[in-house]
C-alpha atoms as a PDB file:
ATOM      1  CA  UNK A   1      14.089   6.325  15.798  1.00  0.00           C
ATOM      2  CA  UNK A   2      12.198   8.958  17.366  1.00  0.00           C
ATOM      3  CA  UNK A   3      14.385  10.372  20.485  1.00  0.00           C
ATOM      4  CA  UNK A   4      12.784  13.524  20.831  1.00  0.00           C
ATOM      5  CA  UNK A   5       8.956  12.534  21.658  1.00  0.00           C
ATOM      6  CA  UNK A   6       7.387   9.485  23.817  1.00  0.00           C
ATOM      7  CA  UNK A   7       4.823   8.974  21.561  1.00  0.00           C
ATOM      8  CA  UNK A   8       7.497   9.017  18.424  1.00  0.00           C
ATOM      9  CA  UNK A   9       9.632   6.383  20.277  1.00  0.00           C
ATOM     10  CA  UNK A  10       6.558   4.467  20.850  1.00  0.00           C
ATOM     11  CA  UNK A  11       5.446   4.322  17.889  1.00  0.00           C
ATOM     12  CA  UNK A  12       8.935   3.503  16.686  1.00  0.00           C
ATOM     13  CA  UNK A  13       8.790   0.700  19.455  1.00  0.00           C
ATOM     14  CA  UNK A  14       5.427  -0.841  18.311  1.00  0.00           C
ATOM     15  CA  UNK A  15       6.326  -0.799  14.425  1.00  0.00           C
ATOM     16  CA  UNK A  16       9.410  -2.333  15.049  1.00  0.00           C
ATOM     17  CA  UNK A  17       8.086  -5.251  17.251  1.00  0.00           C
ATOM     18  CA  UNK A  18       5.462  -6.058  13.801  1.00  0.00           C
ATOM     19  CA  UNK A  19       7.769  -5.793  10.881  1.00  0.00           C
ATOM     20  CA  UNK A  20      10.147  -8.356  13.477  1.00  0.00           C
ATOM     21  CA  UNK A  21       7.118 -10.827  13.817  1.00  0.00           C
ATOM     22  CA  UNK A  22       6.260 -10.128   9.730  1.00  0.00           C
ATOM     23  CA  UNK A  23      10.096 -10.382   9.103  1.00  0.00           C
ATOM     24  CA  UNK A  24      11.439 -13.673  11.265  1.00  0.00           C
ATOM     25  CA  UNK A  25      13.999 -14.452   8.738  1.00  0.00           C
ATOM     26  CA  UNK A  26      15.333 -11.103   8.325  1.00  0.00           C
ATOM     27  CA  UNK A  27      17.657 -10.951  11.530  1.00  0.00           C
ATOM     28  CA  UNK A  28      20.109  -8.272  13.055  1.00  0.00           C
ATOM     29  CA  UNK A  29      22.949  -7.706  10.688  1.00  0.00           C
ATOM     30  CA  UNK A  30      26.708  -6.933  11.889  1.00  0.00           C
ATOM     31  CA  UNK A  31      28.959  -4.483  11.044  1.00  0.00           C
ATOM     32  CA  UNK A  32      32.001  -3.417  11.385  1.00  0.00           C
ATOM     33  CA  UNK A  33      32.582   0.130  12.605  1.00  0.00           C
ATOM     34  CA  UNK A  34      36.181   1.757  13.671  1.00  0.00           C
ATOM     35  CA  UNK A  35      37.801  -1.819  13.436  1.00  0.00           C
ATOM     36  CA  UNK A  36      35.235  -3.542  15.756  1.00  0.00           C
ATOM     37  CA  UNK A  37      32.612  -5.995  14.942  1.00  0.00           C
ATOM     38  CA  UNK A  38      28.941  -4.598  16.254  1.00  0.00           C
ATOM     39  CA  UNK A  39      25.751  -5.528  15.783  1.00  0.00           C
ATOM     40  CA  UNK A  40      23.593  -3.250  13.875  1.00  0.00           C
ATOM     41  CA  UNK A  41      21.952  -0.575  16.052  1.00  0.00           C
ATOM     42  CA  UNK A  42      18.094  -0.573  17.053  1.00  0.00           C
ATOM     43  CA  UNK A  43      17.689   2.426  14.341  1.00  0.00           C
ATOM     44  CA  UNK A  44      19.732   0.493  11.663  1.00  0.00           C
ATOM     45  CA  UNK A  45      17.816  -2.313  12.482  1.00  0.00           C
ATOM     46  CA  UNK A  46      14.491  -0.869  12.079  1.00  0.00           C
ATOM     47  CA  UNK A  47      15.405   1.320   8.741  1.00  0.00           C
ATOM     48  CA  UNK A  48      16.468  -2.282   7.025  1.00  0.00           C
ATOM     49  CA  UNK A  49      13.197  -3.753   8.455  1.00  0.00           C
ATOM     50  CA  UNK A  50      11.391  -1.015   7.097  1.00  0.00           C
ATOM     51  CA  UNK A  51      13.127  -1.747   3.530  1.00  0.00           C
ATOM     52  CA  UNK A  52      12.805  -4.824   3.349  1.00  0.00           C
ATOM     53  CA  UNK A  53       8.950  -4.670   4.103  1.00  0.00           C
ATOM     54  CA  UNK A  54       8.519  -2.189   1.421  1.00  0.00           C
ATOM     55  CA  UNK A  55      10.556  -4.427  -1.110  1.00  0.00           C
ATOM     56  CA  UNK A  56       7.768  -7.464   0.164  1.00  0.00           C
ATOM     57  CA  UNK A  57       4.751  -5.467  -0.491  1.00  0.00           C
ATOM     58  CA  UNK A  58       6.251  -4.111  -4.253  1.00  0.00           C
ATOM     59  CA  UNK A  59       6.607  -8.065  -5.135  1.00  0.00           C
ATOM     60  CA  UNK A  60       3.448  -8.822  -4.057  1.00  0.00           C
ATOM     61  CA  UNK A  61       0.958  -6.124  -5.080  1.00  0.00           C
ATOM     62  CA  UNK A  62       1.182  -6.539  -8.955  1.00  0.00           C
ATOM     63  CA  UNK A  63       0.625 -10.546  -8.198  1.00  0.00           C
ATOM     64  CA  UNK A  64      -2.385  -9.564  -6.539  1.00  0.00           C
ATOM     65  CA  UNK A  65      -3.994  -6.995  -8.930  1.00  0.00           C
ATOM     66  CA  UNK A  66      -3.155  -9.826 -11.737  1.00  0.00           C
ATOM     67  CA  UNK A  67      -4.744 -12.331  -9.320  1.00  0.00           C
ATOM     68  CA  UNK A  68      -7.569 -10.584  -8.778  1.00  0.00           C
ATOM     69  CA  UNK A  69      -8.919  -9.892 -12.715  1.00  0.00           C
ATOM     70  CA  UNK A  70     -11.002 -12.646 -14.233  1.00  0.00           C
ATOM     71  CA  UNK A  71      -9.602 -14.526 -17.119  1.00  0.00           C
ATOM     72  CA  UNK A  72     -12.818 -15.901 -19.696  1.00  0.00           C
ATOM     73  CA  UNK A  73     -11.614 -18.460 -22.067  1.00  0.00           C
ATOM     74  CA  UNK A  74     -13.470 -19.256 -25.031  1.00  0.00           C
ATOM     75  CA  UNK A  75     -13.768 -22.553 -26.789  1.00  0.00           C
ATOM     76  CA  UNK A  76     -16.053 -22.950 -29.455  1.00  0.00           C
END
């Protein structure tokens, strides 16, 4: 996340708050960090988010270019 500008940690803010209402299934992973069980950090959360979403739109954008061409069948 962006600590160092307002506009960087709203940004940050805003993307995050879409790729949670894209992602509903993909919630808040634990981990465990010195010996103690913690849930993953706002920046950890939003770096998986942002993996995850990329993984999602690399399965579906060859479905869609195949989707998209026209398929003519000839019978004769």
């Amino acid at each position: 996340m962006h600590l160092s500008s307002p506009l960087g940690w709203l940004s940050d803010a805003i993307e995050f708050r879409s790729l949670r209402r894209r992602l509903p299934n993909a919630h808040r992973a634990w981990s465990r960090a010195s010996g103690k069980l913690r849930p993953e950090s706002d920046a950890e959360y939003l770096e998986r988010l942002r993996g995850l979403a990329r993984e999602r739109k690399q399965l579906r954008s060859p479905t869609e270019r195949s989707s998209s061409i026209p398929v003519t069948v000839k019978l004769d």
